[in-house]
PDB file of N, CA and C in Angstrom:
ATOM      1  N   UNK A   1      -9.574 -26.116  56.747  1.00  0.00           N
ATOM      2  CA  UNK A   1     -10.724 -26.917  57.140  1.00  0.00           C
ATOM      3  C   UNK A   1     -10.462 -28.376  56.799  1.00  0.00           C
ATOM      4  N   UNK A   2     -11.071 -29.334  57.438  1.00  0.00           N
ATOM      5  CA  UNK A   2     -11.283 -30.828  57.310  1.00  0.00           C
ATOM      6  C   UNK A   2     -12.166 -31.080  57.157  1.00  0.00           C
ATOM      7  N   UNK A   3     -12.660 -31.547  55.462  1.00  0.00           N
ATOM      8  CA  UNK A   3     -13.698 -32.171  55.233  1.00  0.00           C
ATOM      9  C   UNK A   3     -14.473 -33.336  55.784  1.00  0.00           C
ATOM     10  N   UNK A   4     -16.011 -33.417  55.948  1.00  0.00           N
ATOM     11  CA  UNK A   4     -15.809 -34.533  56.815  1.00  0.00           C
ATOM     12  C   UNK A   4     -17.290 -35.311  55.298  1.00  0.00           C
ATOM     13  N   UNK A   5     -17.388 -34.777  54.549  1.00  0.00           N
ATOM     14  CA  UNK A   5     -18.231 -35.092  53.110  1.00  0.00           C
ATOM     15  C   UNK A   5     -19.153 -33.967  52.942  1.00  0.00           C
ATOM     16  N   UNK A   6     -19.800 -34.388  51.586  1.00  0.00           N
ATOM     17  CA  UNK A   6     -21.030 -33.371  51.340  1.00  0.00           C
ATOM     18  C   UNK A   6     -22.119 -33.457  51.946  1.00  0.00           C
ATOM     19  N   UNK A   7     -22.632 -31.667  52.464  1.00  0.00           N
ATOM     20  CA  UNK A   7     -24.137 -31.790  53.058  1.00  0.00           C
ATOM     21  C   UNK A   7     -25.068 -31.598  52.329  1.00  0.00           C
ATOM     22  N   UNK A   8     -24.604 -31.127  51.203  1.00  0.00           N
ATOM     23  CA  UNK A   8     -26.135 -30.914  50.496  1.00  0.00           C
ATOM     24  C   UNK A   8     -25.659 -30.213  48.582  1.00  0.00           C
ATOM     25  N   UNK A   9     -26.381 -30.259  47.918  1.00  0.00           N
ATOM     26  CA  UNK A   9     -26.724 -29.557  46.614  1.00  0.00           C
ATOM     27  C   UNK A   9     -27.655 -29.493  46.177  1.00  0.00           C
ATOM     28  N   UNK A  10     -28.050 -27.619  45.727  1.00  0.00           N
ATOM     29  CA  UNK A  10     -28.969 -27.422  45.192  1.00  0.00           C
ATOM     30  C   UNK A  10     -28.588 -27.167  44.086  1.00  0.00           C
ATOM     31  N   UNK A  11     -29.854 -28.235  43.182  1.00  0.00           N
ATOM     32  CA  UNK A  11     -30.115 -27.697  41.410  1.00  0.00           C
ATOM     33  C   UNK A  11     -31.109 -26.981  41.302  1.00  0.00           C
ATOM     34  N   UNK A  12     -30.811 -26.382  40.273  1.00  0.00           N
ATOM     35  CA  UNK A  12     -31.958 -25.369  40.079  1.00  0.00           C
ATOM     36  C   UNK A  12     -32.469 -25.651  38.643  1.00  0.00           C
ATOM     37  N   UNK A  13     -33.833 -26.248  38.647  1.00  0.00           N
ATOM     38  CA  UNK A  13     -34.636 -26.677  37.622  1.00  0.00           C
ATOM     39  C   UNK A  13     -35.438 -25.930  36.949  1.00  0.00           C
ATOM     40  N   UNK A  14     -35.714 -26.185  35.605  1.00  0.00           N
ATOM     41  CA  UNK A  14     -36.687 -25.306  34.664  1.00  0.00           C
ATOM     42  C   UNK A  14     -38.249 -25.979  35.449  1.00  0.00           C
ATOM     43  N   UNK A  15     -38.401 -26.802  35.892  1.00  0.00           N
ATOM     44  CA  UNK A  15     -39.843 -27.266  36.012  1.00  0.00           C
ATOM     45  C   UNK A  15     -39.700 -27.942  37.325  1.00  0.00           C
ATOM     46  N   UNK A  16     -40.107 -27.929  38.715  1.00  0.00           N
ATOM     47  CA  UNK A  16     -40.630 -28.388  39.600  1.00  0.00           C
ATOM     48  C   UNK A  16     -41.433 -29.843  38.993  1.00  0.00           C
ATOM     49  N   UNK A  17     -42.511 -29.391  38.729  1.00  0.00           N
ATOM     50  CA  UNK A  17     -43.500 -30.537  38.216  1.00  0.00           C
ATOM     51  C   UNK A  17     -42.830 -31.311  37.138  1.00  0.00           C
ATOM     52  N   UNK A  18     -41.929 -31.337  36.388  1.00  0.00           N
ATOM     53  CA  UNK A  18     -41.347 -31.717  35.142  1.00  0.00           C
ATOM     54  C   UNK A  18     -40.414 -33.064  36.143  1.00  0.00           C
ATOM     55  N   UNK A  19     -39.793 -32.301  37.072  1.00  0.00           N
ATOM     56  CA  UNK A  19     -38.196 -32.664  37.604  1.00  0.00           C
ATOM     57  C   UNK A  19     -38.355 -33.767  38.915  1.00  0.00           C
ATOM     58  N   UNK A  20     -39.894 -33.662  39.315  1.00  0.00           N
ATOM     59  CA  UNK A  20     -39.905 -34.243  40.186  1.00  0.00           C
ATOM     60  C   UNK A  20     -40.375 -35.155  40.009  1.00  0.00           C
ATOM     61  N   UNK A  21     -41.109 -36.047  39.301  1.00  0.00           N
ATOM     62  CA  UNK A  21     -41.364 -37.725  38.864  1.00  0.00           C
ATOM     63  C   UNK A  21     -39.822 -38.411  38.847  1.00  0.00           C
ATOM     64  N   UNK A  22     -38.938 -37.177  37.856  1.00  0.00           N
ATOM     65  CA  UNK A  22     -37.724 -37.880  37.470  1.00  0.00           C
ATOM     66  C   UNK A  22     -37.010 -38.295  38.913  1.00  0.00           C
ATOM     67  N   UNK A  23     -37.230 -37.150  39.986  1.00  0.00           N
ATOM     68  CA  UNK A  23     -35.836 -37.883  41.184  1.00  0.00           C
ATOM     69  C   UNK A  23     -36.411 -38.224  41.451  1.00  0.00           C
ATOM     70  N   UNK A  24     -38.169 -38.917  41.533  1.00  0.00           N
ATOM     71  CA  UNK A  24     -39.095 -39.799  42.415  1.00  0.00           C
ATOM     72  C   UNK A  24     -38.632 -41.247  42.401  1.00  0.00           C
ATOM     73  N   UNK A  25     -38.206 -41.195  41.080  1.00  0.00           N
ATOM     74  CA  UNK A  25     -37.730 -42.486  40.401  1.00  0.00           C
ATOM     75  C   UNK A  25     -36.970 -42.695  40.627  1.00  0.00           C
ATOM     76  N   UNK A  26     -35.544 -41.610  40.854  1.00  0.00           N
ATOM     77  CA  UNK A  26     -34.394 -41.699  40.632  1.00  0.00           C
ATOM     78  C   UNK A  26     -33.724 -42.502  42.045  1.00  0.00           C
ATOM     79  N   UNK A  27     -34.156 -41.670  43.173  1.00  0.00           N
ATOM     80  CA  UNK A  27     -33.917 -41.839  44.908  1.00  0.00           C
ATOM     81  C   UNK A  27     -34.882 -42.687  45.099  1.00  0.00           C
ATOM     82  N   UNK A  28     -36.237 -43.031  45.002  1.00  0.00           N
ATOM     83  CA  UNK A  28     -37.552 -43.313  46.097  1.00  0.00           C
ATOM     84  C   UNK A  28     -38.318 -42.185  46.014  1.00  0.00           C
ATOM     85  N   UNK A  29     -39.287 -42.251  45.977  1.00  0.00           N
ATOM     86  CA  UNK A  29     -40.093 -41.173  47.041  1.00  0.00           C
ATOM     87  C   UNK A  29     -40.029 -41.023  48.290  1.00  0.00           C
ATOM     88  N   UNK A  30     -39.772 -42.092  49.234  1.00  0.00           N
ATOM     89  CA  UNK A  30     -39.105 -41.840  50.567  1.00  0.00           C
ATOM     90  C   UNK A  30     -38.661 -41.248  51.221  1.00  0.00           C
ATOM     91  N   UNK A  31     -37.141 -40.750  49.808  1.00  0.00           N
ATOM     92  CA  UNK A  31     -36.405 -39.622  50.299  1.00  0.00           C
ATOM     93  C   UNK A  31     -36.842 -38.511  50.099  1.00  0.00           C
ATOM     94  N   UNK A  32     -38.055 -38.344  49.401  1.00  0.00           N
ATOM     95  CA  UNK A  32     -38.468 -36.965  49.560  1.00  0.00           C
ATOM     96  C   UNK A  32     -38.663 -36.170  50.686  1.00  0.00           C
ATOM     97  N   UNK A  33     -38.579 -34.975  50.822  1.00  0.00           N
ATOM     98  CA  UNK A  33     -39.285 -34.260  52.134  1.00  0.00           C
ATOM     99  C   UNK A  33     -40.387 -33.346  51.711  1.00  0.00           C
ATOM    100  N   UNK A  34     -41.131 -32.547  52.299  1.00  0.00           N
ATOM    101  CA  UNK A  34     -42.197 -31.682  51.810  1.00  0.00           C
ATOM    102  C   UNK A  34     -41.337 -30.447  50.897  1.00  0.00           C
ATOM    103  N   UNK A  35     -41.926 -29.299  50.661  1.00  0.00           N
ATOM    104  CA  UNK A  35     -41.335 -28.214  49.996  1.00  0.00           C
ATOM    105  C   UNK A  35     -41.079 -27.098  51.415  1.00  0.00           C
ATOM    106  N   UNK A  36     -39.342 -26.382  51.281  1.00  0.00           N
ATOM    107  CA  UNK A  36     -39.774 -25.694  52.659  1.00  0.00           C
ATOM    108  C   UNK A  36     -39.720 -24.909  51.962  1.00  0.00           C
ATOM    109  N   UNK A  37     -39.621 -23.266  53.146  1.00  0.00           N
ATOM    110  CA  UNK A  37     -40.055 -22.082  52.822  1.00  0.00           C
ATOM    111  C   UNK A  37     -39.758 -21.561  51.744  1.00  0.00           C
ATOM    112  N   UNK A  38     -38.471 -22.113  51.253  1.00  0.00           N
ATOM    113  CA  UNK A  38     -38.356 -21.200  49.784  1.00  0.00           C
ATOM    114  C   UNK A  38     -38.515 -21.884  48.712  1.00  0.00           C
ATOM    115  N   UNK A  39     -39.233 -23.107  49.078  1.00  0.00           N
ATOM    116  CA  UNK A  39     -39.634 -23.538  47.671  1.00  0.00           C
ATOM    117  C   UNK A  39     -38.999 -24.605  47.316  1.00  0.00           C
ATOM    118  N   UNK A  40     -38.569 -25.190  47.906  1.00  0.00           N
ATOM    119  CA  UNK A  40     -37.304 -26.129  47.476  1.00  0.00           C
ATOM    120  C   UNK A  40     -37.704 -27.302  47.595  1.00  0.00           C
ATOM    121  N   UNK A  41     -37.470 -28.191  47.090  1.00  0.00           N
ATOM    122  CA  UNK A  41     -37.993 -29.477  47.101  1.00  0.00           C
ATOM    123  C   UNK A  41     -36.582 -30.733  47.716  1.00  0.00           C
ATOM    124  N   UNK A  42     -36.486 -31.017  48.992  1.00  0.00           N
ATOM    125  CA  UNK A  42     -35.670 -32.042  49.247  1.00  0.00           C
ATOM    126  C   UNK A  42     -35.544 -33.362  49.515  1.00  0.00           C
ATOM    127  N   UNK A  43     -34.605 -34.176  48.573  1.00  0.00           N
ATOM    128  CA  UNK A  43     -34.639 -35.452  48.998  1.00  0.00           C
ATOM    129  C   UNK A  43     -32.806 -35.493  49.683  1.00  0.00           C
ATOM    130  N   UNK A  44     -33.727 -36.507  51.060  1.00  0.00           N
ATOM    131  CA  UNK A  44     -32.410 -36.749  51.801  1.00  0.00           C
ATOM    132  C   UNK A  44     -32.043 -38.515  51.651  1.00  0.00           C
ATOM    133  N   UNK A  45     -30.712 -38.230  52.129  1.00  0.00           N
ATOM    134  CA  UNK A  45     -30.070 -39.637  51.573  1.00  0.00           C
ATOM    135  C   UNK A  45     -29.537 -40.089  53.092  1.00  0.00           C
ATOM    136  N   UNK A  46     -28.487 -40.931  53.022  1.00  0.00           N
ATOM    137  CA  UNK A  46     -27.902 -41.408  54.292  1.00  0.00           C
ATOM    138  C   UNK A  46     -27.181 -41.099  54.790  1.00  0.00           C
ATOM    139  N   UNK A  47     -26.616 -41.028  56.018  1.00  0.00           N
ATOM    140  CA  UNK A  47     -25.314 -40.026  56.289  1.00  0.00           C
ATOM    141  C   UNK A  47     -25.844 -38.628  56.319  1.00  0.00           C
ATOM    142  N   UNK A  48     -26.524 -38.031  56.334  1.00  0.00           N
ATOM    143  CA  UNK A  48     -27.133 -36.508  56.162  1.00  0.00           C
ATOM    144  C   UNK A  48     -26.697 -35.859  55.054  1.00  0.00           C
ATOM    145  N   UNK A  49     -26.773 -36.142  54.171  1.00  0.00           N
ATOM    146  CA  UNK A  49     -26.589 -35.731  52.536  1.00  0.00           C
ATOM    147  C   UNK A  49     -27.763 -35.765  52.106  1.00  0.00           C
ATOM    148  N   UNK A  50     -27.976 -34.366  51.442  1.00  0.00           N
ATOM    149  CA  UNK A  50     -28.958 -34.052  50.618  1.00  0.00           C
ATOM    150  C   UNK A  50     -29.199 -33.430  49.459  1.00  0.00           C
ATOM    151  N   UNK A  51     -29.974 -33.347  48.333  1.00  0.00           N
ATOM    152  CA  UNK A  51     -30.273 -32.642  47.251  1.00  0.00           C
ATOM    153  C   UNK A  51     -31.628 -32.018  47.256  1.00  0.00           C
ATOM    154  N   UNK A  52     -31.508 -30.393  46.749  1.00  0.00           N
ATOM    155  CA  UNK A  52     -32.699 -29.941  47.108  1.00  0.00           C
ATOM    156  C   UNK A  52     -32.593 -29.672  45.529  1.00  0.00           C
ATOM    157  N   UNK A  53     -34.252 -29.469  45.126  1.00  0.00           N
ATOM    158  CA  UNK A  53     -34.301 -28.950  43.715  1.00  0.00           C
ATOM    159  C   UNK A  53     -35.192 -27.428  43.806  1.00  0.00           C
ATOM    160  N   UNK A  54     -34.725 -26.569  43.204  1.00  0.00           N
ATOM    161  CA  UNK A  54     -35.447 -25.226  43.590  1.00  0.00           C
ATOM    162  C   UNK A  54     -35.820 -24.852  41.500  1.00  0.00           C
ATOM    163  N   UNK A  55     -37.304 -24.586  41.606  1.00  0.00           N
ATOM    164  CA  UNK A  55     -37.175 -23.997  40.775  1.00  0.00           C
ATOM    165  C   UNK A  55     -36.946 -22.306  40.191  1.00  0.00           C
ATOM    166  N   UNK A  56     -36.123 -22.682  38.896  1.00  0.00           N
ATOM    167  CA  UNK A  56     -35.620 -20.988  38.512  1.00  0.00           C
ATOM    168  C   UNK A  56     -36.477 -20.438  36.908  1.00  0.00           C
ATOM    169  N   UNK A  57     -36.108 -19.370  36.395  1.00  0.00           N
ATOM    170  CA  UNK A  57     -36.662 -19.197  35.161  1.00  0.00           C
ATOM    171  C   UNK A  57     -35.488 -19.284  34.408  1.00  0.00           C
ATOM    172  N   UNK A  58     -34.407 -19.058  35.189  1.00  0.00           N
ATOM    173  CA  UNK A  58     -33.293 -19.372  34.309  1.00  0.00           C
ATOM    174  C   UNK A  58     -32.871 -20.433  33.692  1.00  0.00           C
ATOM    175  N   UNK A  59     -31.775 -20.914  33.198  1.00  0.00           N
ATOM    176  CA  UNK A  59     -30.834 -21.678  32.722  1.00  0.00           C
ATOM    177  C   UNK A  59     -31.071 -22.819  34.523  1.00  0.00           C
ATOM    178  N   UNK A  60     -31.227 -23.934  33.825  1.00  0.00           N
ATOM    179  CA  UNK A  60     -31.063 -25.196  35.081  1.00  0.00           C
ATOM    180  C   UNK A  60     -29.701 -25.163  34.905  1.00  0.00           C
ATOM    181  N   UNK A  61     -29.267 -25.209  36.590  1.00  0.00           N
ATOM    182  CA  UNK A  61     -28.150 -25.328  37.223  1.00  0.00           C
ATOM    183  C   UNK A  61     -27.577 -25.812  38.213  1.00  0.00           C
ATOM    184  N   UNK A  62     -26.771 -25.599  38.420  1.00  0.00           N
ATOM    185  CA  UNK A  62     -25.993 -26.031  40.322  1.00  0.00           C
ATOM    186  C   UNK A  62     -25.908 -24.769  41.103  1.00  0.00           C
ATOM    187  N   UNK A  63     -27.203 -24.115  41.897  1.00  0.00           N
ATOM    188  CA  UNK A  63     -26.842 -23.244  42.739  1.00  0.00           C
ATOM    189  C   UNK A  63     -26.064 -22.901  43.401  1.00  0.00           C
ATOM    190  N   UNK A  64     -25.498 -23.714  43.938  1.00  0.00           N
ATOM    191  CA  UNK A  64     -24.659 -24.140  45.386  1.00  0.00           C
ATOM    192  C   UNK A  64     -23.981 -25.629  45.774  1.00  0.00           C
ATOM    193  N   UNK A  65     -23.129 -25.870  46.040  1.00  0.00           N
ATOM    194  CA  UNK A  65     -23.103 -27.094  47.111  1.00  0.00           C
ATOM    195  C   UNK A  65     -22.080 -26.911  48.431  1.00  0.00           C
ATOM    196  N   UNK A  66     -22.669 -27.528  49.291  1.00  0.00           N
ATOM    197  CA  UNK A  66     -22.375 -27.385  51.019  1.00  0.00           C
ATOM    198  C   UNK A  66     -21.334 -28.663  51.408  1.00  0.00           C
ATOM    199  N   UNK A  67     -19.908 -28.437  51.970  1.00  0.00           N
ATOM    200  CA  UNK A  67     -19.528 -29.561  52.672  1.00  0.00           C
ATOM    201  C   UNK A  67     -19.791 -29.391  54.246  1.00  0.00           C
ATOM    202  N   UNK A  68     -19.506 -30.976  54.775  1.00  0.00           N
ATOM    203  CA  UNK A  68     -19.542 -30.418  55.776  1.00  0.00           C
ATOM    204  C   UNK A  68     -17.690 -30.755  56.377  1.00  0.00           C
ATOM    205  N   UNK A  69     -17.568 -29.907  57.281  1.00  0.00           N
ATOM    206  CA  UNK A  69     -16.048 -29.976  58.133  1.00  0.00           C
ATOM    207  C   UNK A  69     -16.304 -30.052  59.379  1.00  0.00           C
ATOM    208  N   UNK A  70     -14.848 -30.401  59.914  1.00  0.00           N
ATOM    209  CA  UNK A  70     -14.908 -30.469  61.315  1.00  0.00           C
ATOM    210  C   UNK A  70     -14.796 -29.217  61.774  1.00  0.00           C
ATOM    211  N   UNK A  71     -14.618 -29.135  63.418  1.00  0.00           N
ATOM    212  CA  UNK A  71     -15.120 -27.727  63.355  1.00  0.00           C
ATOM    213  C   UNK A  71     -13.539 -26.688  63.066  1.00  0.00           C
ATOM    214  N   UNK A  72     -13.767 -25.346  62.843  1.00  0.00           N
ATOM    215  CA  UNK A  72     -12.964 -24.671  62.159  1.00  0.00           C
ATOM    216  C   UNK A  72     -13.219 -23.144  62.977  1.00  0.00           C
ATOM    217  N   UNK A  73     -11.998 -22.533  62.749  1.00  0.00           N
ATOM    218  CA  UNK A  73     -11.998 -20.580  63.316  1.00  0.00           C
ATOM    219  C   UNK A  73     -12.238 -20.292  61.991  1.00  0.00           C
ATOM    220  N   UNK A  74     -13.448 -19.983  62.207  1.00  0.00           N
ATOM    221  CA  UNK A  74     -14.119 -18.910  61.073  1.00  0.00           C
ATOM    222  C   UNK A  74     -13.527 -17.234  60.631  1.00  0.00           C
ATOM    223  N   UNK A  75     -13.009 -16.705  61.607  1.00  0.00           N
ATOM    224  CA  UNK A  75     -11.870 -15.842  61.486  1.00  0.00           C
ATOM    225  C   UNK A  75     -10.884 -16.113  60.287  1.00  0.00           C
ATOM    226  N   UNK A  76     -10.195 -17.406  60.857  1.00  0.00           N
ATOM    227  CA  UNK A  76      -8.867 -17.765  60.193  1.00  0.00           C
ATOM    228  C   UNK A  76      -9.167 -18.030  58.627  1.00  0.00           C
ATOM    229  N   UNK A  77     -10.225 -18.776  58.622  1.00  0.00           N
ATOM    230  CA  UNK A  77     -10.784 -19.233  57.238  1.00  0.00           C
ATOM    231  C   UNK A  77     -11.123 -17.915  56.108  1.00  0.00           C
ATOM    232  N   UNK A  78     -11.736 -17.281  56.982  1.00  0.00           N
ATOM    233  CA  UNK A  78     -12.012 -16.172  55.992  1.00  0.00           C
ATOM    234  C   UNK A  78     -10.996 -15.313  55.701  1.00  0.00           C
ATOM    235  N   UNK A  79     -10.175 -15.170  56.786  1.00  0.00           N
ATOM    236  CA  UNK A  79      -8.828 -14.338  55.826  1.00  0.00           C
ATOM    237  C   UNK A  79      -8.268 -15.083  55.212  1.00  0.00           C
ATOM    238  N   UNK A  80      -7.871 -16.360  55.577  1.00  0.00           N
ATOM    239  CA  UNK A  80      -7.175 -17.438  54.309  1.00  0.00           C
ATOM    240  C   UNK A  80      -8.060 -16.783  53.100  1.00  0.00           C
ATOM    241  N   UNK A  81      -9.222 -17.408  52.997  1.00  0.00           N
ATOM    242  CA  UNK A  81      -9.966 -17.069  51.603  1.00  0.00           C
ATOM    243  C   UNK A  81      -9.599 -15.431  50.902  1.00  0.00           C
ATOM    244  N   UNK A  82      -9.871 -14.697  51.836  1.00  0.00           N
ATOM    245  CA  UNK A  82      -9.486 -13.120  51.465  1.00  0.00           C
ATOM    246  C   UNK A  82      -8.376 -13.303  50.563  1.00  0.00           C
ATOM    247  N   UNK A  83      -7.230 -13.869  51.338  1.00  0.00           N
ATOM    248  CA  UNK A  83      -5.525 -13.657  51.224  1.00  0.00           C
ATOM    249  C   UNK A  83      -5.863 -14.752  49.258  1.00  0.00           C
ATOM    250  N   UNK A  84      -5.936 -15.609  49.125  1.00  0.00           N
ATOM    251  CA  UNK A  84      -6.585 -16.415  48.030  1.00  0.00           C
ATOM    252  C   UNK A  84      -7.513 -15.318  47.282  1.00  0.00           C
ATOM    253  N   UNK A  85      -7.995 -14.150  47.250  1.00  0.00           N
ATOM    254  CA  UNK A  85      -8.662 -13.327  46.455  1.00  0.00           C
ATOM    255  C   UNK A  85     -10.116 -13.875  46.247  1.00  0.00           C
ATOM    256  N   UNK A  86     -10.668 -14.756  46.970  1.00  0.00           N
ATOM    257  CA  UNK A  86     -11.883 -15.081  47.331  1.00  0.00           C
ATOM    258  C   UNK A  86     -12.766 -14.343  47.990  1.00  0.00           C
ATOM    259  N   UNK A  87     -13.924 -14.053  47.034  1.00  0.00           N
ATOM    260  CA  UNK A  87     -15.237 -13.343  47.442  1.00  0.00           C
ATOM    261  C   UNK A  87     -15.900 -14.371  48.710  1.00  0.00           C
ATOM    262  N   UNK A  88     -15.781 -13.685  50.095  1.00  0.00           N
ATOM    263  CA  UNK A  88     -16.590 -13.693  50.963  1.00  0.00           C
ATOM    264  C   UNK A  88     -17.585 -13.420  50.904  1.00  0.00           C
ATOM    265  N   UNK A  89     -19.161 -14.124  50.905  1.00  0.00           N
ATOM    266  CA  UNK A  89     -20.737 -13.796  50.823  1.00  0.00           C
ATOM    267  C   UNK A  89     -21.112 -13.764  52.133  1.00  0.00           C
ATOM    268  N   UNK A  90     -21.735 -13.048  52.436  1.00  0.00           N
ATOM    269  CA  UNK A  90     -22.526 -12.844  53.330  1.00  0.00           C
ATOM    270  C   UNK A  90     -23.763 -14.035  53.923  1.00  0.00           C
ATOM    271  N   UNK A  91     -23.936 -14.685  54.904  1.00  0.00           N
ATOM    272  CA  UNK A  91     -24.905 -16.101  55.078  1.00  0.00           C
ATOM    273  C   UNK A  91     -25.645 -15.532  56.339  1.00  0.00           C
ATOM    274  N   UNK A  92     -26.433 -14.054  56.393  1.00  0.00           N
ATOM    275  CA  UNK A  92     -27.416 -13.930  57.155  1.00  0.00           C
ATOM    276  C   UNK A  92     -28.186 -14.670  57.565  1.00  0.00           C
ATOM    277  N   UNK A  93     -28.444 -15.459  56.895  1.00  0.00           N
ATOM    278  CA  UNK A  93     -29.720 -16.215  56.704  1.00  0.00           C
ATOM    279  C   UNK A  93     -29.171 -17.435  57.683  1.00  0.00           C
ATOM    280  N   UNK A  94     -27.846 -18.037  57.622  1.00  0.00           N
ATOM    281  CA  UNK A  94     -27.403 -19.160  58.035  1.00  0.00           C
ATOM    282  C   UNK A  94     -26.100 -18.560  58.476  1.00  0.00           C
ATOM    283  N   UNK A  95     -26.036 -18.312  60.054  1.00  0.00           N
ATOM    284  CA  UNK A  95     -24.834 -17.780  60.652  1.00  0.00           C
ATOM    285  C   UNK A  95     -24.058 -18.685  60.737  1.00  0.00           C
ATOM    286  N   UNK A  96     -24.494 -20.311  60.969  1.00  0.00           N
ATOM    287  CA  UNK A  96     -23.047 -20.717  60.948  1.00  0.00           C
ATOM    288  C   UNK A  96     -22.519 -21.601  59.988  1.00  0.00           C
ATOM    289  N   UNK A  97     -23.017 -20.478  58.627  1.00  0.00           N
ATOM    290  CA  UNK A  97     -21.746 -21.157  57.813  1.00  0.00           C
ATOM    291  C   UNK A  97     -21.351 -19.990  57.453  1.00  0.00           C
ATOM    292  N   UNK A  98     -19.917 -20.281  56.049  1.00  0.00           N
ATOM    293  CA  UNK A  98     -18.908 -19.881  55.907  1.00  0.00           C
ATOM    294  C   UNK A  98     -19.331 -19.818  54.547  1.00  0.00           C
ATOM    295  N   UNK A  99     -19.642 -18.987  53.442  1.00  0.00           N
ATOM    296  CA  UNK A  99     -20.179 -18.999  51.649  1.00  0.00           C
ATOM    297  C   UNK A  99     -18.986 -18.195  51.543  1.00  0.00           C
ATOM    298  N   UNK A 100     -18.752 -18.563  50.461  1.00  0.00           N
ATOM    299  CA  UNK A 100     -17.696 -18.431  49.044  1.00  0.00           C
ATOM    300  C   UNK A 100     -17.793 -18.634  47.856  1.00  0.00           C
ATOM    301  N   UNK A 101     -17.529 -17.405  46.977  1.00  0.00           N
ATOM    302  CA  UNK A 101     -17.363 -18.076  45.800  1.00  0.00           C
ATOM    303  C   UNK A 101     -16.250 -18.403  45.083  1.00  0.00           C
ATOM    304  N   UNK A 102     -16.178 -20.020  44.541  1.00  0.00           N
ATOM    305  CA  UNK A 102     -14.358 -20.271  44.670  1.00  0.00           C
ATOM    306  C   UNK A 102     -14.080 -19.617  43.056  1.00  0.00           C
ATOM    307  N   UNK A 103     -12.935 -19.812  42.511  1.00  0.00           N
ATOM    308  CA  UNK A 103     -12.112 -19.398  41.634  1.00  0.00           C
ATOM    309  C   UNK A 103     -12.974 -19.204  40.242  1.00  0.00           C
ATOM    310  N   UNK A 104     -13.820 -20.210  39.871  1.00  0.00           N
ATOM    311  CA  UNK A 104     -14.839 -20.322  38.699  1.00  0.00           C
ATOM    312  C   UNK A 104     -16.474 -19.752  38.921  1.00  0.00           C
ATOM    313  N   UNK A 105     -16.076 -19.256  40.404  1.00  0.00           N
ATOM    314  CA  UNK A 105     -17.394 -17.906  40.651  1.00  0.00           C
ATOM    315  C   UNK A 105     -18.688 -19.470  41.082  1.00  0.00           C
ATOM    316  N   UNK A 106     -18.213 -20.749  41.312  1.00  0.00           N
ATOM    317  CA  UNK A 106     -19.297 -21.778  41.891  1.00  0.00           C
ATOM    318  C   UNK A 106     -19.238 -21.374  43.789  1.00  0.00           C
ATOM    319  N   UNK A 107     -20.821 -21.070  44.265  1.00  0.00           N
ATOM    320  CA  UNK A 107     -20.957 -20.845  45.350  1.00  0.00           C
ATOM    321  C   UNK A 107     -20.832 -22.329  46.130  1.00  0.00           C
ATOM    322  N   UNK A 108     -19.831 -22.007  47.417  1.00  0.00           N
ATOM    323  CA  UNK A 108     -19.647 -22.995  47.890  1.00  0.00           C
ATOM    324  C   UNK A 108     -20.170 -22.400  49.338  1.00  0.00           C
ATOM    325  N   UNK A 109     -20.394 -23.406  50.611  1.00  0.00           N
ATOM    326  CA  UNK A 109     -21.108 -23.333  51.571  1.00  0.00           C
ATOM    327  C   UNK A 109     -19.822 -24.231  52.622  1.00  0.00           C
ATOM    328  N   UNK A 110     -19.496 -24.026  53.777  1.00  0.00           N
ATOM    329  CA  UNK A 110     -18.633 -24.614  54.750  1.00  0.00           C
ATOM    330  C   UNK A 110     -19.155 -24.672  56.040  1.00  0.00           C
ATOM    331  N   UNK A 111     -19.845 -26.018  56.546  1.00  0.00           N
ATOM    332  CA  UNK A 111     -20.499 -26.113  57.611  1.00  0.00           C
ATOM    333  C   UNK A 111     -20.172 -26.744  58.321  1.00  0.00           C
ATOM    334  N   UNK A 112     -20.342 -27.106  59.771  1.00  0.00           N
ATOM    335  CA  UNK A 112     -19.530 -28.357  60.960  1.00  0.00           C
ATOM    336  C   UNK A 112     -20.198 -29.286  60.817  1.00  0.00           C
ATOM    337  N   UNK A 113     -19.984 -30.106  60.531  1.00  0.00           N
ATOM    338  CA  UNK A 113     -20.557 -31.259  60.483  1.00  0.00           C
ATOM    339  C   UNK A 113     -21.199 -31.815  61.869  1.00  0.00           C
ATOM    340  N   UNK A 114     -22.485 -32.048  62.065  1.00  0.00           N
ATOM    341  CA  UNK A 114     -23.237 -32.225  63.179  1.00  0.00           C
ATOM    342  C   UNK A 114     -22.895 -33.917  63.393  1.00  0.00           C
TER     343      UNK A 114
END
């Protein structure tokens, strides 16, 4: 694949209400967007880069982060990854990407860059 930058990262926060004055401040409020269906709270930036904050009960973290690439055989990619001993995830939810989890078990996301 050919990176073409990052589309997005989700953290996953102990407090919604706690976390969100802080990136109000941090970005604008501007960049905020509403909360979508699962709860997530996103602020978008320029270039189509974004950070969503989702809250967890767990340990605050880095859920995920998404690049985006040019476009790619999704075939080829995933047996590369296989052949590399990389867990292929399943992205029902989002057919056209490509989830992995790389070597340190961090979920990564591989999308075409629009």
């Amino acid at each position: 694949v050919v990176p073409r930058g990052v589309d997005h990262v989700v953290l996953q926060v102990s407090s919604l209400e706690k976390s969100l004055p802080y990136y109000r401040a941090l970005y604008g409020a501007a960049a905020e967007r509403p909360k979508d269906k699962n709860g997530r709270v996103w602020f978008e930036f320029p270039k189509n880069t974004r950070i969503a904050l989702e809250q967890t009960s767990g340990t605050p973290a880095i859920s995920h982060y998404a690049i985006k690439v040019a476009p790619f055989d999704r075939s080829a990619l995933e047996a590369r990854l296989r052949e590399l001993g990389t867990r292929v995830i399943p992205a029902a939810d989002e057919p056209d990407v490509v989830r992995f989890a790389d070597n340190n078990g961090i979920v990564v996301e591989v999308r075409v860059a629009e």
